[in-house]
N, C-alpha and C. Protein backbone atom coordinates (compact mmCIF):
# COMPACT_ATOMS: atom_id res chain seq x y z
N UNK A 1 2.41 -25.77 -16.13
CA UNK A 1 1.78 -24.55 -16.63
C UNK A 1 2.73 -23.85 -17.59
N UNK A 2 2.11 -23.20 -18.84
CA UNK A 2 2.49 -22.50 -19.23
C UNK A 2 3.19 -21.04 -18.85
N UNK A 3 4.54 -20.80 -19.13
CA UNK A 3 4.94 -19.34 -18.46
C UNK A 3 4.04 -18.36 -18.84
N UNK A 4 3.39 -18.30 -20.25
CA UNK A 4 2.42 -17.51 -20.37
C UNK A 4 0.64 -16.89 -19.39
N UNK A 5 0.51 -18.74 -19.52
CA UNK A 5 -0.53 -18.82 -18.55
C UNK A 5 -0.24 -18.29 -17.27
N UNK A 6 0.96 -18.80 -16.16
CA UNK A 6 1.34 -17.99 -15.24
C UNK A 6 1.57 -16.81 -14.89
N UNK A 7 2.20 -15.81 -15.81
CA UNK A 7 2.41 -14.65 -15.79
C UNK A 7 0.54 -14.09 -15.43
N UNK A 8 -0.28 -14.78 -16.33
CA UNK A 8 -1.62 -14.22 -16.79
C UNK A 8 -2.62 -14.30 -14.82
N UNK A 9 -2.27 -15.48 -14.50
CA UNK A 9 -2.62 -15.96 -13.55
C UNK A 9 -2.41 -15.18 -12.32
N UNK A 10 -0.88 -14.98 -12.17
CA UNK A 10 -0.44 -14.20 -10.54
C UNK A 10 -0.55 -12.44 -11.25
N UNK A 11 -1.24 -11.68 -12.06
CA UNK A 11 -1.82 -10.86 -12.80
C UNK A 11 -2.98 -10.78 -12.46
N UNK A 12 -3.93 -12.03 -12.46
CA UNK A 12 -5.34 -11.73 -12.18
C UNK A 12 -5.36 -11.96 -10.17
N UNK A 13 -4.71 -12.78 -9.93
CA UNK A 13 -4.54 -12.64 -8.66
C UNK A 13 -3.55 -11.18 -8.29
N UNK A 14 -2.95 -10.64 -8.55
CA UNK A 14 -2.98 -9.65 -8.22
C UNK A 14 -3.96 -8.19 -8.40
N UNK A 15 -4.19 -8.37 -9.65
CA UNK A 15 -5.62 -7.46 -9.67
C UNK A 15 -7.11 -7.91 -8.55
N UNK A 16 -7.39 -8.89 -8.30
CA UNK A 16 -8.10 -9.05 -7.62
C UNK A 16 -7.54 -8.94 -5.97
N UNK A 17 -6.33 -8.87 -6.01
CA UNK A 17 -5.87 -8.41 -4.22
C UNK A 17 -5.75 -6.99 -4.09
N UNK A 18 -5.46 -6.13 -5.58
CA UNK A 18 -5.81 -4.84 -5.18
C UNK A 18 -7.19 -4.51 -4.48
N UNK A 19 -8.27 -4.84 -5.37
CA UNK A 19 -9.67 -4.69 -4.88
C UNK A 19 -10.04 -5.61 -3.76
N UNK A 20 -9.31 -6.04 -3.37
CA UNK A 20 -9.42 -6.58 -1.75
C UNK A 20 -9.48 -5.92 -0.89
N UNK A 21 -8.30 -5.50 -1.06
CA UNK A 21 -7.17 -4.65 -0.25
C UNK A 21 -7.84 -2.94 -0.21
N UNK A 22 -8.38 -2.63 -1.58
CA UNK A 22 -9.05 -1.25 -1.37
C UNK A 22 -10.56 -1.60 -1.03
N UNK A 23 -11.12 -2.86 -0.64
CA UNK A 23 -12.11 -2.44 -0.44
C UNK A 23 -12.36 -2.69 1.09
N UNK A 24 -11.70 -4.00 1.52
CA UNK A 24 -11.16 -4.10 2.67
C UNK A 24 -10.12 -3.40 3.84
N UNK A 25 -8.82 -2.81 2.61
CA UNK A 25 -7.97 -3.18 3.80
C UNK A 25 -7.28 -3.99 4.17
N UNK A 26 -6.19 -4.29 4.55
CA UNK A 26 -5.01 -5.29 4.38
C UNK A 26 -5.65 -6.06 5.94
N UNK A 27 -6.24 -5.67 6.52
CA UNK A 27 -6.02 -7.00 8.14
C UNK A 27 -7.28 -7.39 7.90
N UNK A 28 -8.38 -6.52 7.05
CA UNK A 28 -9.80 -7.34 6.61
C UNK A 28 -9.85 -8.24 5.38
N UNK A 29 -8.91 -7.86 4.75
CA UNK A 29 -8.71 -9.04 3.37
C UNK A 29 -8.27 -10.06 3.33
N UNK A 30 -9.11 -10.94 2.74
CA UNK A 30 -9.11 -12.20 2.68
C UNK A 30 -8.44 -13.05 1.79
N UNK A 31 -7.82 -14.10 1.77
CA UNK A 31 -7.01 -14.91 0.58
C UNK A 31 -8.00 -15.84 -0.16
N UNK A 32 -9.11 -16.14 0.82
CA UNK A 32 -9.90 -16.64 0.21
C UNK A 32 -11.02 -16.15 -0.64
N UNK A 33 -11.37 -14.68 -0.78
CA UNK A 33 -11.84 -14.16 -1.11
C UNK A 33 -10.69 -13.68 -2.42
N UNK A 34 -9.51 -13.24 -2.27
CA UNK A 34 -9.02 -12.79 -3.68
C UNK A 34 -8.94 -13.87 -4.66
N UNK A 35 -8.79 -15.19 -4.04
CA UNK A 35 -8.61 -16.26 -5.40
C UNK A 35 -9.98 -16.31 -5.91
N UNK A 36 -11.07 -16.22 -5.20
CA UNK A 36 -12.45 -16.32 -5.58
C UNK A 36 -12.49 -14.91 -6.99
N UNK A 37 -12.01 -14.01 -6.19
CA UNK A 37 -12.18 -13.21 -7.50
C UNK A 37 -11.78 -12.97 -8.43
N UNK A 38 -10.23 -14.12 -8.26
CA UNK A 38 -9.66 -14.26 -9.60
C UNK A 38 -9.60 -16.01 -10.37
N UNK A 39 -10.53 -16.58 -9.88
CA UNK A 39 -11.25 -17.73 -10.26
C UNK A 39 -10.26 -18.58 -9.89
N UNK A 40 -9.45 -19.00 -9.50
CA UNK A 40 -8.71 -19.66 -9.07
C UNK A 40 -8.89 -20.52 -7.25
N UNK A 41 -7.97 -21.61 -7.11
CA UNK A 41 -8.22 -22.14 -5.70
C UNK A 41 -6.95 -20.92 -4.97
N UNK A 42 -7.24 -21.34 -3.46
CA UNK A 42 -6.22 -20.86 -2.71
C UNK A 42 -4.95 -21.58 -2.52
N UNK A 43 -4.81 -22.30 -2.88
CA UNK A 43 -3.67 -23.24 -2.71
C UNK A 43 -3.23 -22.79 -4.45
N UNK A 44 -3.52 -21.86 -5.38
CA UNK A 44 -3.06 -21.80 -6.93
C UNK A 44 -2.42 -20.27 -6.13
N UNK A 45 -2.69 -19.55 -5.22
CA UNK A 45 -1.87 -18.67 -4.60
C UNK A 45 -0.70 -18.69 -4.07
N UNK A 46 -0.39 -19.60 -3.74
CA UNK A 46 0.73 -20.01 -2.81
C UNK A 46 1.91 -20.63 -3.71
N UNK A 47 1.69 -20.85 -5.12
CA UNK A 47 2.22 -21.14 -5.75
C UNK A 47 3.11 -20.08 -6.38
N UNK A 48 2.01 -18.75 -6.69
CA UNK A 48 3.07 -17.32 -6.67
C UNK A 48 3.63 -16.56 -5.14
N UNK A 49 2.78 -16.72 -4.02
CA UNK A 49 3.18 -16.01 -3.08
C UNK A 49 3.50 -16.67 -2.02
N UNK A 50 4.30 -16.31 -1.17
CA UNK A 50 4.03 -17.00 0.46
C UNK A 50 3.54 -17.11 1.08
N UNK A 51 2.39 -15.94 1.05
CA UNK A 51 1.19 -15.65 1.98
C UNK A 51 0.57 -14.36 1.50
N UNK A 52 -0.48 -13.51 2.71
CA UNK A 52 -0.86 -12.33 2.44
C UNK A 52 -0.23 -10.91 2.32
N UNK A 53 1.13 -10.81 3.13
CA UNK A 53 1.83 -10.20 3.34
C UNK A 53 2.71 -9.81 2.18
N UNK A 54 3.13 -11.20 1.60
CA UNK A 54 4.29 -11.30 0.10
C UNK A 54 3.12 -10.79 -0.57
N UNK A 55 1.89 -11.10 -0.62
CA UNK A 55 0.98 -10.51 -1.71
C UNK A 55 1.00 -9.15 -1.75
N UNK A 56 0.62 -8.42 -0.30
CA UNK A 56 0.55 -7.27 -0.11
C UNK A 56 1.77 -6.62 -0.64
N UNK A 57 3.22 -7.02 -0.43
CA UNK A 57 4.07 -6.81 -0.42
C UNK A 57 4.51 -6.06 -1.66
N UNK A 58 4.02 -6.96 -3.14
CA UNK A 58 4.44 -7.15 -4.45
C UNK A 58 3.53 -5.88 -4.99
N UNK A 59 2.51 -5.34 -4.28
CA UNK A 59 1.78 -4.46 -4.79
C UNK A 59 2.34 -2.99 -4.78
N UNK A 60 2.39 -2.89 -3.24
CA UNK A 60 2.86 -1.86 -2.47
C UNK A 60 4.73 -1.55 -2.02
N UNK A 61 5.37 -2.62 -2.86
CA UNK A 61 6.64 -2.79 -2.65
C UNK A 61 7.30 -1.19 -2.90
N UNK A 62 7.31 -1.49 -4.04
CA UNK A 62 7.89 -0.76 -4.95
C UNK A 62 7.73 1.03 -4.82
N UNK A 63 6.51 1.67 -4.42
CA UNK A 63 6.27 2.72 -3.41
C UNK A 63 6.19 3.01 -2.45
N UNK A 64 7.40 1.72 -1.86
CA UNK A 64 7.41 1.73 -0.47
C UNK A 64 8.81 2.05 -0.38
N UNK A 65 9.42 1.54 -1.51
CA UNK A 65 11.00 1.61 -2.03
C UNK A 65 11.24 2.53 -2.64
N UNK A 66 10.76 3.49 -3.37
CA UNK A 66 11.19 4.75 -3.88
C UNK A 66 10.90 5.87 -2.51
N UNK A 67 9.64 5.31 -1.31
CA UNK A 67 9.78 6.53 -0.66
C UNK A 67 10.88 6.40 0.06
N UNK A 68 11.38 4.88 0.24
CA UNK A 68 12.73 5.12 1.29
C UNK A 68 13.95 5.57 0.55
N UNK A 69 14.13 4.80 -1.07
CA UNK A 69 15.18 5.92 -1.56
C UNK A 69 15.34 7.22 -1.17
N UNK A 70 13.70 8.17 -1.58
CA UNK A 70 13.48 9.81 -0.98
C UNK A 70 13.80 10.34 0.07
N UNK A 71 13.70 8.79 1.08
CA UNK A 71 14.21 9.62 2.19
C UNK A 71 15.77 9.72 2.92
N UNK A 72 16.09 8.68 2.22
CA UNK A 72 17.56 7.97 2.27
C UNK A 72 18.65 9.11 1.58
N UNK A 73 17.83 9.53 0.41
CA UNK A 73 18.49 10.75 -0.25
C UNK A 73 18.30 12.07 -0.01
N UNK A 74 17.44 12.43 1.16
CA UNK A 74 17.40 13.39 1.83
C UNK A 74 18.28 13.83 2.72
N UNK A 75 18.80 12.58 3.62
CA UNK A 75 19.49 12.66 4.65
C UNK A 75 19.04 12.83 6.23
N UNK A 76 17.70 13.75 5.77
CA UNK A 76 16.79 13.61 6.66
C UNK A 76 16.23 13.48 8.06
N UNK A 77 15.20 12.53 7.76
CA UNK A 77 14.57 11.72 8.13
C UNK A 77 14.47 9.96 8.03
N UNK A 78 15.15 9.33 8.84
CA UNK A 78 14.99 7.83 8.48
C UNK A 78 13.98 7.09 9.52
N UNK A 79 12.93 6.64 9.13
CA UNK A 79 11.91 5.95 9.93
C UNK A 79 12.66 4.64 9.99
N UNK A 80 12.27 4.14 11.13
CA UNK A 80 13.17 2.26 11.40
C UNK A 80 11.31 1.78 9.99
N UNK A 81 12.13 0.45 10.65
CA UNK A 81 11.37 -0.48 9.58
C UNK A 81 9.99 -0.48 10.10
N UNK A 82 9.74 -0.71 11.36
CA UNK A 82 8.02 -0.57 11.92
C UNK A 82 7.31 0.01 11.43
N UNK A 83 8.17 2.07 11.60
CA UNK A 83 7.67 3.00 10.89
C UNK A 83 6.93 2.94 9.66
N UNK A 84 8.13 3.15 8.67
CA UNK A 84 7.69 2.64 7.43
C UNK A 84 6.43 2.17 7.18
N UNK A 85 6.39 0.88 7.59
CA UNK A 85 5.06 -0.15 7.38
C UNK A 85 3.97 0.45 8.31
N UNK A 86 4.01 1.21 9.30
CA UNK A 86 2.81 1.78 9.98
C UNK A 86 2.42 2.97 8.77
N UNK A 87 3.11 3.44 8.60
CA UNK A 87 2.94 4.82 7.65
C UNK A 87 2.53 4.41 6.14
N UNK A 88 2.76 3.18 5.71
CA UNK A 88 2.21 3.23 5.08
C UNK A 88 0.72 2.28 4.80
N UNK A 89 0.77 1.53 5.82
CA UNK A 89 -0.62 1.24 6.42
C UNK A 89 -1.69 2.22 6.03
N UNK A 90 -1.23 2.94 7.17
CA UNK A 90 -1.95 3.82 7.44
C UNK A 90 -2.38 5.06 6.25
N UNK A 91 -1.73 5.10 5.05
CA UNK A 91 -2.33 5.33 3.97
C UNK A 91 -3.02 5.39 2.93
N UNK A 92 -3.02 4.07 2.81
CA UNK A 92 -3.76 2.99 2.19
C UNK A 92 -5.03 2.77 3.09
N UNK A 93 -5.03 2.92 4.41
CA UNK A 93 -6.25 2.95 4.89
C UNK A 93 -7.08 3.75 5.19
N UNK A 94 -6.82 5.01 4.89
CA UNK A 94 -6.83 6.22 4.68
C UNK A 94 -7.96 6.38 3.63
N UNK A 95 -7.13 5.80 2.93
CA UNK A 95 -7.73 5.88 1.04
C UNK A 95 -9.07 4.74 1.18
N UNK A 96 -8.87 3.84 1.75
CA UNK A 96 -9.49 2.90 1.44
C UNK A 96 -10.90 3.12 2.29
N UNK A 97 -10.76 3.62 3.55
CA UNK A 97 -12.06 4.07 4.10
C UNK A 97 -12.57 5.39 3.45
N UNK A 98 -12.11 5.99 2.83
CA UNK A 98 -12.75 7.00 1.79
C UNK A 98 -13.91 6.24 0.71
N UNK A 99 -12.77 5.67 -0.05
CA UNK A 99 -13.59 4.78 -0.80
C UNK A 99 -14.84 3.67 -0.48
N UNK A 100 -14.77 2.99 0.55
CA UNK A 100 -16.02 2.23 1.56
C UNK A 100 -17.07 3.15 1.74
N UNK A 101 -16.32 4.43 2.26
CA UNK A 101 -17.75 4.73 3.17
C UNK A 101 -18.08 6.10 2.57
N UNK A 102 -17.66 6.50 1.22
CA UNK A 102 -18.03 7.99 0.53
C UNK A 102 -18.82 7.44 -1.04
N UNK A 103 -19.92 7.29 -1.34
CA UNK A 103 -20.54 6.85 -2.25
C UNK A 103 -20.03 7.95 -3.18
N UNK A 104 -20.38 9.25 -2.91
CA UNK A 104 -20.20 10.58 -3.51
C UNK A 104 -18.79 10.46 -4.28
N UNK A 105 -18.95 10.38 -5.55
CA UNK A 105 -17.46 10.26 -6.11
C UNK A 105 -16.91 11.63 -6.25
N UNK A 106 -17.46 12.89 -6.45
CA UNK A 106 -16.81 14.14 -6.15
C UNK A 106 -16.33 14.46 -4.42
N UNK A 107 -17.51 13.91 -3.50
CA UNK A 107 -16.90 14.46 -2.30
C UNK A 107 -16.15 13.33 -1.75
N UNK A 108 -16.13 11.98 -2.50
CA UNK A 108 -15.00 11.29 -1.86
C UNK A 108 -13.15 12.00 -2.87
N UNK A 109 -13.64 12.78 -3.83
CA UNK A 109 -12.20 13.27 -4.30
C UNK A 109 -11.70 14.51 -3.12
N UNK A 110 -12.83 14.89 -2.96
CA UNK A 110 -12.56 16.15 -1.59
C UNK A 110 -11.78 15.94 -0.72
N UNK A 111 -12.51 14.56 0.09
CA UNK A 111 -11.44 14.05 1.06
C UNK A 111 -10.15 13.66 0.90
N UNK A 112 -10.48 12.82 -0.49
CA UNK A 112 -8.74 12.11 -1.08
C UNK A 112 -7.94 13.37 -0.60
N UNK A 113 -8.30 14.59 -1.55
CA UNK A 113 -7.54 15.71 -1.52
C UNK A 113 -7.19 15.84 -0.16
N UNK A 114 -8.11 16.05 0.77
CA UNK A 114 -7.94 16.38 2.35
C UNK A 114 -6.74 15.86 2.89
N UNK A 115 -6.75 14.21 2.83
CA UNK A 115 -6.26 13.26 3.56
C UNK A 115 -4.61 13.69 2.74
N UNK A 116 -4.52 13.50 1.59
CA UNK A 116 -3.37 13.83 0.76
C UNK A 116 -2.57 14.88 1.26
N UNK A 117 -3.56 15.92 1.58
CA UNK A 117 -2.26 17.27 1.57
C UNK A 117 -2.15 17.18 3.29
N UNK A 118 -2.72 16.80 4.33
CA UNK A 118 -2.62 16.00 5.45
C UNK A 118 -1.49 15.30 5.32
N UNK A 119 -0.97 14.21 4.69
CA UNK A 119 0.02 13.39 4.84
C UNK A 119 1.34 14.27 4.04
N UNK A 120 1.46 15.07 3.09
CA UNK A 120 2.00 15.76 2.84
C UNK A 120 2.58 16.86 4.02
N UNK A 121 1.99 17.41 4.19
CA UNK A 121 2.20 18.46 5.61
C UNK A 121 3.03 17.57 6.48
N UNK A 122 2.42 16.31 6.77
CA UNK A 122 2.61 15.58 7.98
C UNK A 122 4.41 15.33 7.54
N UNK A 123 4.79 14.70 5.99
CA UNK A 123 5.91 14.44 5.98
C UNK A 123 6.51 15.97 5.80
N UNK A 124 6.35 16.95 5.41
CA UNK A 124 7.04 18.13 5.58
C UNK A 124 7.34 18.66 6.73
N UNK A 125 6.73 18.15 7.39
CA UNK A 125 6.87 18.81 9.04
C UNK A 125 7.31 17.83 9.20
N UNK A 126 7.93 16.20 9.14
CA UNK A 126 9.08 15.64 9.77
C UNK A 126 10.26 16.22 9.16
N UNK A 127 10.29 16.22 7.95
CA UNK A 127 11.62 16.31 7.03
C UNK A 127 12.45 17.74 7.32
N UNK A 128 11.32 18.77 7.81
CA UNK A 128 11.85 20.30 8.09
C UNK A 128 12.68 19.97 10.04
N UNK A 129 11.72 19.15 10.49
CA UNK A 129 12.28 19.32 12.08
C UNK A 129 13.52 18.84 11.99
N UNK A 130 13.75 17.11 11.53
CA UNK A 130 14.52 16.44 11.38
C UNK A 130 15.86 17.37 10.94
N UNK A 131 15.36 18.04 10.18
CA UNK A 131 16.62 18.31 9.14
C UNK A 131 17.29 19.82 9.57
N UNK A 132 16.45 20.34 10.45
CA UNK A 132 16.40 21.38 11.23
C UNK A 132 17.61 20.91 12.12
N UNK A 133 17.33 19.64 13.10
CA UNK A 133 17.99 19.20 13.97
C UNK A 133 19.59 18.68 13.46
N UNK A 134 19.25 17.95 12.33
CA UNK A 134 20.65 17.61 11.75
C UNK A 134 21.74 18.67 11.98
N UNK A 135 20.97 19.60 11.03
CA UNK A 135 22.14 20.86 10.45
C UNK A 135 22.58 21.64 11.89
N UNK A 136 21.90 21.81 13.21
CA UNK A 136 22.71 22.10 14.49
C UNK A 136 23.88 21.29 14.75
N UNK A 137 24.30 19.90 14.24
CA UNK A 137 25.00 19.37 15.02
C UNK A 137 26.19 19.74 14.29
């Protein structure tokens, strides 16, 4: 294969695992279903990724890594590694059952908003206790 062609390839397979992933959900999405939507076999996946996880991984990496910089540079709050990946699960699924089950594209922005300043609060109220607790010792 062409490096060109490749680049183009684990590109459309990744665009098609976003819309997996938001329409599904990462434990309902399918591998066989994202190569389908990016015309490709499943075995032309495995050639960029290891599995569903490295897929998931390459999407969601990278804002998974600036929030731990944020929090690393806080001093903080440090979630172990479980954390992390529950929390941010759980965001993405958040978002993603908005999107499934709110046809209403204004009142599914309502909720976005809802759920958003919800997880906001939620990390302000760790980062204030946490950091509350630090500065006693």
């Amino acid at each position: 294969m062409k490096p060109d062609t490749d680049y183009e390839k684990r590109e459309q397979l990744i665009q098609a695992a976003k819309e997996e992933f938001m329409e599904k959900g990462y434990n309902k999405a399918s591998l066989r279903s994202i190569c389908s939507k990016a015309g490709m076999t499943t075995g032309a996946l495995y050639f960029f990724f290891e599995n569903k996880e490295d897929l998931y991984e390459e999407i969601t990496g990278s804002a998974k890594n600036e929030l731990k910089e944020l929090m690393k540079s806080t001093h903080l709050f440090k979630p172990d590694p479980f954390m992390s990946h529950w929390i941010a699960h759980t965001i993405v699924d958040s978002f993603v059952h908005v999107v499934t089950h709110e046809p209403d594209v204004e009142k599914a922005k309502v909720k976005m908003r809802f759920i958003l300043n919800f997880i906001v609060q939620g990390w302000t109220s760790l980062l204030v206790t946490e950091g509350s607790k630090n500065n006693k010792k």
